[in-house]
PDB file of N, CA and C in Angstrom:
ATOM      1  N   UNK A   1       0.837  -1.174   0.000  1.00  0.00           N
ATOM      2  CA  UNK A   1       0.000   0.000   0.000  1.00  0.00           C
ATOM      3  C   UNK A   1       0.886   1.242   0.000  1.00  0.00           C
ATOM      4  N   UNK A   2       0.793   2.146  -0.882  1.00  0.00           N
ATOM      5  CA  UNK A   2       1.541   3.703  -0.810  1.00  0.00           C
ATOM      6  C   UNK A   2       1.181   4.240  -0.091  1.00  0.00           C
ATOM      7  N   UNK A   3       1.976   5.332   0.002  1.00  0.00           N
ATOM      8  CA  UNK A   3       1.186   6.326   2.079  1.00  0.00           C
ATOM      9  C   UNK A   3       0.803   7.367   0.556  1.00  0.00           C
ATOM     10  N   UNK A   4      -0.253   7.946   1.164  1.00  0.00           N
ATOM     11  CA  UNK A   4      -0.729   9.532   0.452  1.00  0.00           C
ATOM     12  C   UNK A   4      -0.358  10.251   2.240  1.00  0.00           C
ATOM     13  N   UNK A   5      -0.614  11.605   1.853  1.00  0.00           N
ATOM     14  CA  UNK A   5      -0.796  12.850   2.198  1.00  0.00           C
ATOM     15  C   UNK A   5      -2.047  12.747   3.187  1.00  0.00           C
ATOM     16  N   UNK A   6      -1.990  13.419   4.149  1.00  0.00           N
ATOM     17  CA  UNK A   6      -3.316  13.399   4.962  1.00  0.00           C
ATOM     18  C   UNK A   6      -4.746  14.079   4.395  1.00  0.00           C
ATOM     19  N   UNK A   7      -4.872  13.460   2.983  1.00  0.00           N
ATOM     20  CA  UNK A   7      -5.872  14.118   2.180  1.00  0.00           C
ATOM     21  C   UNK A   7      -7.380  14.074   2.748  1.00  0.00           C
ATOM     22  N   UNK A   8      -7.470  13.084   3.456  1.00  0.00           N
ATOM     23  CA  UNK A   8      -8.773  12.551   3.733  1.00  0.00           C
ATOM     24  C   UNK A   8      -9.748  11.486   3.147  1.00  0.00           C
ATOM     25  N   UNK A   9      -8.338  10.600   2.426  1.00  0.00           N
ATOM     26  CA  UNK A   9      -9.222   9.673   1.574  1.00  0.00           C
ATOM     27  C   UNK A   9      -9.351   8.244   2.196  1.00  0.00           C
ATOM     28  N   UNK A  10      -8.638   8.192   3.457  1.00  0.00           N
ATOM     29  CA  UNK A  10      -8.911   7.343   3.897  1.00  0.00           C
ATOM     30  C   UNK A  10      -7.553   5.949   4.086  1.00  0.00           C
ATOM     31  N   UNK A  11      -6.509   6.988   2.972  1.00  0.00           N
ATOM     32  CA  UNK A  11      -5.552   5.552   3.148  1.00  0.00           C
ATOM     33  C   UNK A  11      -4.500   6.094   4.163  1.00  0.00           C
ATOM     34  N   UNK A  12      -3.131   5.369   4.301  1.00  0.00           N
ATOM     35  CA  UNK A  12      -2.575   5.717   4.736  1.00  0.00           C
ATOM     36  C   UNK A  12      -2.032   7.097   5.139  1.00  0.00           C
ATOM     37  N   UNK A  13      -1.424   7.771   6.159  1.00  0.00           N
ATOM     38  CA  UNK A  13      -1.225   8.692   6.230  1.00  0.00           C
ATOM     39  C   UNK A  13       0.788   8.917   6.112  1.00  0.00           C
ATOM     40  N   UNK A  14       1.160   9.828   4.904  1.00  0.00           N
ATOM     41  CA  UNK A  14       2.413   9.970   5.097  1.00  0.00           C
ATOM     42  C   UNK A  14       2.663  11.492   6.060  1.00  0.00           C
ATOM     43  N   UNK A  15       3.852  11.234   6.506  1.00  0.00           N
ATOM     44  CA  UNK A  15       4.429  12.086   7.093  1.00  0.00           C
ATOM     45  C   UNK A  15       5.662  12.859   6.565  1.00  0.00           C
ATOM     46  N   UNK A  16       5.722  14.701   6.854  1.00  0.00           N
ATOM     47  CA  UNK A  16       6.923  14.896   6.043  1.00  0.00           C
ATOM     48  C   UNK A  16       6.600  15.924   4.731  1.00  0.00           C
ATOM     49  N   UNK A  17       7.240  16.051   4.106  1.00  0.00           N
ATOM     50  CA  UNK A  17       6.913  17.424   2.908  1.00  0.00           C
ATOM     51  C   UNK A  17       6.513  16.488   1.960  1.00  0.00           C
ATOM     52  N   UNK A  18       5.208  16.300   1.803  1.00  0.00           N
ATOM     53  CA  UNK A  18       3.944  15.821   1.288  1.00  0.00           C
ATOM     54  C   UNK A  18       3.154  16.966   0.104  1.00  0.00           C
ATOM     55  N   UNK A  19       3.253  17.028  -0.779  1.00  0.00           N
ATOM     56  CA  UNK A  19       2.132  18.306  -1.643  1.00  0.00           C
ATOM     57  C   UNK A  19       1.713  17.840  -2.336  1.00  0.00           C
ATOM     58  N   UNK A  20       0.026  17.492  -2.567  1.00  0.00           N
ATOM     59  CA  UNK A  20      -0.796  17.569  -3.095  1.00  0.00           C
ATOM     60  C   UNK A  20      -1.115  18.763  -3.610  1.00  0.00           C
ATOM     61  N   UNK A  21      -1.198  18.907  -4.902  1.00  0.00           N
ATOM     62  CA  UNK A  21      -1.540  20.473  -5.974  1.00  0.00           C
ATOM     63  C   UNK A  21      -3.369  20.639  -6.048  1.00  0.00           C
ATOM     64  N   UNK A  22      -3.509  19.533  -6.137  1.00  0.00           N
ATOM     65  CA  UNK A  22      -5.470  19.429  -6.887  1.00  0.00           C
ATOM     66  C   UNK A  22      -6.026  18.901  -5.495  1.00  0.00           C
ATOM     67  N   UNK A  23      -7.376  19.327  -5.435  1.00  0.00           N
ATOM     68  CA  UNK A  23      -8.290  19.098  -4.472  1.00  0.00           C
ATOM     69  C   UNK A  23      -8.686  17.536  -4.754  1.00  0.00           C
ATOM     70  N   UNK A  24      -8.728  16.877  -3.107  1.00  0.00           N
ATOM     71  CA  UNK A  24      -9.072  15.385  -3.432  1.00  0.00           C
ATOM     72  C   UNK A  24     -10.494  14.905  -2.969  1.00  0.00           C
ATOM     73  N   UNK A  25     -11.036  13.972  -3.883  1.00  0.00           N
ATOM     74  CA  UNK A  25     -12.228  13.920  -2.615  1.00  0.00           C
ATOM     75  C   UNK A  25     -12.116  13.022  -1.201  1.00  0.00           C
ATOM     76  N   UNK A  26     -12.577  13.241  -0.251  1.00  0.00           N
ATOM     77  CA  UNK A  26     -12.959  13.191   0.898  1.00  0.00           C
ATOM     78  C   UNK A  26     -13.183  11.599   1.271  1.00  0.00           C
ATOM     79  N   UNK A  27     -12.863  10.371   2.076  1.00  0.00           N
ATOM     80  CA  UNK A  27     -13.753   9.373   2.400  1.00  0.00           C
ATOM     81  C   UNK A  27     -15.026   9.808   2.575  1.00  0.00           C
ATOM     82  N   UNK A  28     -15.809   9.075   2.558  1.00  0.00           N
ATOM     83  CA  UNK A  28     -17.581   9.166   3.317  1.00  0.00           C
ATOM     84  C   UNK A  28     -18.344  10.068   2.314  1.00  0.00           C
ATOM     85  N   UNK A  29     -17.843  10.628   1.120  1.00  0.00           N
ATOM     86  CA  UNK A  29     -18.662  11.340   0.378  1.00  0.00           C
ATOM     87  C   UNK A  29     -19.229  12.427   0.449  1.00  0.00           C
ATOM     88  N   UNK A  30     -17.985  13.160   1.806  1.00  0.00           N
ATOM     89  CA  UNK A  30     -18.671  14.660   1.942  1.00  0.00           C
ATOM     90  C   UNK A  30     -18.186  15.763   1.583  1.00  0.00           C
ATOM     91  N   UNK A  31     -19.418  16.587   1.289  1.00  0.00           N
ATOM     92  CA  UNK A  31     -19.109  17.741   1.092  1.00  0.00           C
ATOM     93  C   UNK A  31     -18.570  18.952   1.431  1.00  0.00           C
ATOM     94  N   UNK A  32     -17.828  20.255   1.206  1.00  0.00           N
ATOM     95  CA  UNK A  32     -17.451  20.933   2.505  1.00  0.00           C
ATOM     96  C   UNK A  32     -18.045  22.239   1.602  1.00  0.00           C
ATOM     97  N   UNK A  33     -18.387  23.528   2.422  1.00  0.00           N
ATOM     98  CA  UNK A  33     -18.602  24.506   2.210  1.00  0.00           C
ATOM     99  C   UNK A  33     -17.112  25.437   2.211  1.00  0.00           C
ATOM    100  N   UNK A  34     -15.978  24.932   3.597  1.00  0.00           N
ATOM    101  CA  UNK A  34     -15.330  25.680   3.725  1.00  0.00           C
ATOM    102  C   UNK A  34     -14.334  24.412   4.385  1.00  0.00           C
ATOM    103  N   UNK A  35     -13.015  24.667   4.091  1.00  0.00           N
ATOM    104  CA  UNK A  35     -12.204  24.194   4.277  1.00  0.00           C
ATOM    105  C   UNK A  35     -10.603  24.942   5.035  1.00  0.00           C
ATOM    106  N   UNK A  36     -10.138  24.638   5.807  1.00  0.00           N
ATOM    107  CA  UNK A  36      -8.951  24.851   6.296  1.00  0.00           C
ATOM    108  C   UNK A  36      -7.607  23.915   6.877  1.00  0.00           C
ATOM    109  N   UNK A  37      -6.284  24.439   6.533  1.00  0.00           N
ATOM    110  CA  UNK A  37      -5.490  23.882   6.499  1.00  0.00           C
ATOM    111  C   UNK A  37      -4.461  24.039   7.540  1.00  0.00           C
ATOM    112  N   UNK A  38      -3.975  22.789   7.974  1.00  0.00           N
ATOM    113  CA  UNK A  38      -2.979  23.053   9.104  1.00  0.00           C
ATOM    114  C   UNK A  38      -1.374  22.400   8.988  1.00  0.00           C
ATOM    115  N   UNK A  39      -1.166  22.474   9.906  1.00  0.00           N
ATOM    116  CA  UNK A  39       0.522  21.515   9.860  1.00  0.00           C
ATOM    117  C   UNK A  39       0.175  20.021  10.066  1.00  0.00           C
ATOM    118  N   UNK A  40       0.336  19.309   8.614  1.00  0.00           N
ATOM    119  CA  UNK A  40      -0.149  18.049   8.472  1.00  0.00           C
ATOM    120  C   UNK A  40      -1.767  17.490   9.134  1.00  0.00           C
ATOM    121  N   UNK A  41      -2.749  18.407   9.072  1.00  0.00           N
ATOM    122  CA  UNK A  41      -4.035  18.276   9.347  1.00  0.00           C
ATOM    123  C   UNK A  41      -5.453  19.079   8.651  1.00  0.00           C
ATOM    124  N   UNK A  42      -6.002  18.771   8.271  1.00  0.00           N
ATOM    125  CA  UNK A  42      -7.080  19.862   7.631  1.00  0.00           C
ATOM    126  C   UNK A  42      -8.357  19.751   8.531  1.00  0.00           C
ATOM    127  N   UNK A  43      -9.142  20.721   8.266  1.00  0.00           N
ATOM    128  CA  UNK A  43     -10.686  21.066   8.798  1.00  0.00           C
ATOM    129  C   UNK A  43     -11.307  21.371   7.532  1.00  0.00           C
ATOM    130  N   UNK A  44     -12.721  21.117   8.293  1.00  0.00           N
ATOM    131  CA  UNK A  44     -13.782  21.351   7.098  1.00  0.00           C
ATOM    132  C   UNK A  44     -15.129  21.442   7.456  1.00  0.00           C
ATOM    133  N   UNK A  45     -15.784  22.696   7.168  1.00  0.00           N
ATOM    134  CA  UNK A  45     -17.407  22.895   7.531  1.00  0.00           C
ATOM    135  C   UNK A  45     -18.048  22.049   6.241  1.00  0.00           C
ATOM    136  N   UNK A  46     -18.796  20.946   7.072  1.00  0.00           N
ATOM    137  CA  UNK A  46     -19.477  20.371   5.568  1.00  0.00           C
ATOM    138  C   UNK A  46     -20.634  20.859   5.193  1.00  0.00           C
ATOM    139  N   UNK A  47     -21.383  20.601   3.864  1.00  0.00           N
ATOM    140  CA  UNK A  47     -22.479  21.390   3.528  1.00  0.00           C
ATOM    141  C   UNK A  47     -23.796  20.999   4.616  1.00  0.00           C
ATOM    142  N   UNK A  48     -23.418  20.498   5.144  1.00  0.00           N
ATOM    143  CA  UNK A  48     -24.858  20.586   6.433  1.00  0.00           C
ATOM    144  C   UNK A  48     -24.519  21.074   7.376  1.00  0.00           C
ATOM    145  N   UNK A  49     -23.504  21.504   7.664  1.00  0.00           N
ATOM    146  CA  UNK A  49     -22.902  22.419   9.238  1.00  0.00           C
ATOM    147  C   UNK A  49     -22.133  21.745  10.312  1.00  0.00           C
ATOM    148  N   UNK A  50     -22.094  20.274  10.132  1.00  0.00           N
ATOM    149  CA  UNK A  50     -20.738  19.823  10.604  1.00  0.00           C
ATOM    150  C   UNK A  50     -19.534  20.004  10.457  1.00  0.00           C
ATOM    151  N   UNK A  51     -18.655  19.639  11.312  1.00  0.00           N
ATOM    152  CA  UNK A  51     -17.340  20.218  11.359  1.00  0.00           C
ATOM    153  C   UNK A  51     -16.553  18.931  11.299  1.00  0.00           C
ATOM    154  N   UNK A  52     -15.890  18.631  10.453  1.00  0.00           N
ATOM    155  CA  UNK A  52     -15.023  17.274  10.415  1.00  0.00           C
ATOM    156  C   UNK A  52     -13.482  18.038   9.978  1.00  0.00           C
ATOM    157  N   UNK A  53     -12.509  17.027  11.195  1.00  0.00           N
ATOM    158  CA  UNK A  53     -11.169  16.894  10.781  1.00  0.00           C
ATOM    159  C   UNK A  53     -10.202  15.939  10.442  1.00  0.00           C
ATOM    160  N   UNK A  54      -9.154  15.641   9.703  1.00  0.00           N
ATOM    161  CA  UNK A  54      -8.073  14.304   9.248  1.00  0.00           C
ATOM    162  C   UNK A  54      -6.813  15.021   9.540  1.00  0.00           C
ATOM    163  N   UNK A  55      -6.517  14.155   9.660  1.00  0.00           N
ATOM    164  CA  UNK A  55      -4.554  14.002   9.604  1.00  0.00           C
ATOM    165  C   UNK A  55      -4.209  13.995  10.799  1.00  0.00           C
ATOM    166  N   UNK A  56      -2.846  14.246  11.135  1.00  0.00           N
ATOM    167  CA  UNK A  56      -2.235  13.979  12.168  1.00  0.00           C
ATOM    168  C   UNK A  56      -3.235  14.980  13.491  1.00  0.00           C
ATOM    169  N   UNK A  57      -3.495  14.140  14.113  1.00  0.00           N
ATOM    170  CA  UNK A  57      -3.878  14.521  15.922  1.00  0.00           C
ATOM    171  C   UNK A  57      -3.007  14.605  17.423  1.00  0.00           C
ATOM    172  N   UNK A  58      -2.165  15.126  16.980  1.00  0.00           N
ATOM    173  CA  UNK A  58      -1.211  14.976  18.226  1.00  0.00           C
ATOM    174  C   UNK A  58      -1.520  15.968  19.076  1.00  0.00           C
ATOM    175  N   UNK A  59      -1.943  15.779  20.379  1.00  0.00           N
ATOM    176  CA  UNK A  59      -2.676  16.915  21.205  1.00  0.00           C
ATOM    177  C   UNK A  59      -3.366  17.035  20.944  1.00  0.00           C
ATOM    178  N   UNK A  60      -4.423  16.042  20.598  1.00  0.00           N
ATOM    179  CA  UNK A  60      -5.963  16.214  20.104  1.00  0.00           C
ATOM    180  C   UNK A  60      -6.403  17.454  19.173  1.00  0.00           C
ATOM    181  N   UNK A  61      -5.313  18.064  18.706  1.00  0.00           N
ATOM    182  CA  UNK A  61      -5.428  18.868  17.603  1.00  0.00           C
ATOM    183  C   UNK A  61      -6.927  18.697  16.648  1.00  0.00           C
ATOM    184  N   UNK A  62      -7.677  17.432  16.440  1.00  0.00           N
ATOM    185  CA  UNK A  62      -8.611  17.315  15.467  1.00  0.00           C
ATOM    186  C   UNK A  62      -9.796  17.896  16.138  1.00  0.00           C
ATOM    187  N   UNK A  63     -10.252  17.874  17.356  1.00  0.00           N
ATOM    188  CA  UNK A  63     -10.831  18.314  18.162  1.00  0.00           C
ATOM    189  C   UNK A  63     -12.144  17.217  18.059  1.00  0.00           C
ATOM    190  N   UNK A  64     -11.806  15.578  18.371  1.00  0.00           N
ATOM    191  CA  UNK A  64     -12.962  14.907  18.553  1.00  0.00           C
ATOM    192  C   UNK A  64     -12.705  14.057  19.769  1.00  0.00           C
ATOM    193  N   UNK A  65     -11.951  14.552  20.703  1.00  0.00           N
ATOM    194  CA  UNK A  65     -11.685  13.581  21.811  1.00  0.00           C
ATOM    195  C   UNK A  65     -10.509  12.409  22.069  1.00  0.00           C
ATOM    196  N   UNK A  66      -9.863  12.634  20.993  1.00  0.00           N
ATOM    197  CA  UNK A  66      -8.780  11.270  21.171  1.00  0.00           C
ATOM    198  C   UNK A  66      -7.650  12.068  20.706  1.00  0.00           C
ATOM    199  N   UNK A  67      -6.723  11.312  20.786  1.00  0.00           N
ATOM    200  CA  UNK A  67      -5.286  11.730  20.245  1.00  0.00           C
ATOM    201  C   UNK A  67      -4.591  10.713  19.093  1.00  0.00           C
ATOM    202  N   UNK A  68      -5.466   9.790  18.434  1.00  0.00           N
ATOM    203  CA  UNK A  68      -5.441   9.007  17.198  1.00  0.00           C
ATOM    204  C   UNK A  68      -5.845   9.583  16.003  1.00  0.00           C
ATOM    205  N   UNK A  69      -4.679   9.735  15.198  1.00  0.00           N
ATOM    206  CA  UNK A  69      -4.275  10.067  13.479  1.00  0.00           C
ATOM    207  C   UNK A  69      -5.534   9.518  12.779  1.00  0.00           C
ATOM    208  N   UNK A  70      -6.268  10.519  12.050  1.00  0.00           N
ATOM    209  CA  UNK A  70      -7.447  10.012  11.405  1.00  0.00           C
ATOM    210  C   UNK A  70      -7.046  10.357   9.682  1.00  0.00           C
ATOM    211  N   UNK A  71      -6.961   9.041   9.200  1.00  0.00           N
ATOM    212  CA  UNK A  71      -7.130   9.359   7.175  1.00  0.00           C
ATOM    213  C   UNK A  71      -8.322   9.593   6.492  1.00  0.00           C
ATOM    214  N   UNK A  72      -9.348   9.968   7.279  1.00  0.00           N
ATOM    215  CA  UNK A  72     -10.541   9.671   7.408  1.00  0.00           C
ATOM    216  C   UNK A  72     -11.173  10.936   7.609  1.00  0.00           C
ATOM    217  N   UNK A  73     -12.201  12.275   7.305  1.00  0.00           N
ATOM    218  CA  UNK A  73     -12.798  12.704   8.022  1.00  0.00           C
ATOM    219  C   UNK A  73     -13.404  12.216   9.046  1.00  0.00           C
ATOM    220  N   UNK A  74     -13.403  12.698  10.360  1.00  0.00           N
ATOM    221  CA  UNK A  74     -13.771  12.424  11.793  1.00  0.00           C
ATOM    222  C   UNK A  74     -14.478  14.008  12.438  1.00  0.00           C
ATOM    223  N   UNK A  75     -15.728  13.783  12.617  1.00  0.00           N
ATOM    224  CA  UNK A  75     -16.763  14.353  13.101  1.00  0.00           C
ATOM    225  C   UNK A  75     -15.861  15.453  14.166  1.00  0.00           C
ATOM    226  N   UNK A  76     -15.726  16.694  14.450  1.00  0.00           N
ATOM    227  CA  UNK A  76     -15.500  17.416  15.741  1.00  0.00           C
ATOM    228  C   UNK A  76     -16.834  16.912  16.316  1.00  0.00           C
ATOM    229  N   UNK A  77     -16.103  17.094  18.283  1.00  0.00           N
ATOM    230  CA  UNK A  77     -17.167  17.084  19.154  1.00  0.00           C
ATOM    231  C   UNK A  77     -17.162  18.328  19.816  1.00  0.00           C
ATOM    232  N   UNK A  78     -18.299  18.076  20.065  1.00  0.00           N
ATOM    233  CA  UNK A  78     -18.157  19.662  21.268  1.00  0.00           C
ATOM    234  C   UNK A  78     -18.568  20.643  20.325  1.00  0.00           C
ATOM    235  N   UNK A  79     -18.238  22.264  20.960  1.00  0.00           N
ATOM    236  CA  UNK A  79     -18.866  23.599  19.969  1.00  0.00           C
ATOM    237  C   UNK A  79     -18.044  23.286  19.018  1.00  0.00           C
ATOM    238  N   UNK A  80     -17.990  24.133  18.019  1.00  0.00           N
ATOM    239  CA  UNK A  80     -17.419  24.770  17.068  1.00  0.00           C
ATOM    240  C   UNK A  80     -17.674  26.069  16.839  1.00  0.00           C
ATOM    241  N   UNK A  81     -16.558  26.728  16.618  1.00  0.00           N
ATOM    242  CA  UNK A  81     -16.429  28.244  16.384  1.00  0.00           C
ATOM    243  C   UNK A  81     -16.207  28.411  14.749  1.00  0.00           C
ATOM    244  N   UNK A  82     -17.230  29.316  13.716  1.00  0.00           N
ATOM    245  CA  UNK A  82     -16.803  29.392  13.071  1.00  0.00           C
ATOM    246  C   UNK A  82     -15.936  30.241  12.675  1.00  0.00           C
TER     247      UNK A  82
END
């Protein structure tokens, strides 16, 4: 299996100077209104008003309660500030 980029597609996650140029789609088939980017992690308001984050979680950085690396959009818990 190849590592990708913490794109959110669900496969592996690489670590390290990673660039993806083109927008990828998402595991789970969602949509985002608005998107933001971090140090090896992204966010995303989806088109229904959830807040989902991927990639590296160290310090619970994703903001859903754990401190486990998601390749995956993973639901925020709690508020969200937009």
């Amino acid at each position: 299996m190849s590592s990708v980029p913490p794109t959110g597609t669900g496969g592996t996650i690489a670590y390290g100077n990673v660039y993806v140029s083109q927008p990828q789609k998402v595991a789970g088939g969602l949509a985002f209104a608005k998107a933001s980017l971090g140090m090896q992690y992204a966010c995303g308001i989806a088109t229904t008003g959830a807040a989902y984050c991927w990639g590296s979680n160290r310090e619970g950085a994703l903001g859903n309660a754990s401190q486990v690396d998601q390749a995956a959009p993973a639901r925020v818990t709690g508020r969200v500030n937009p």
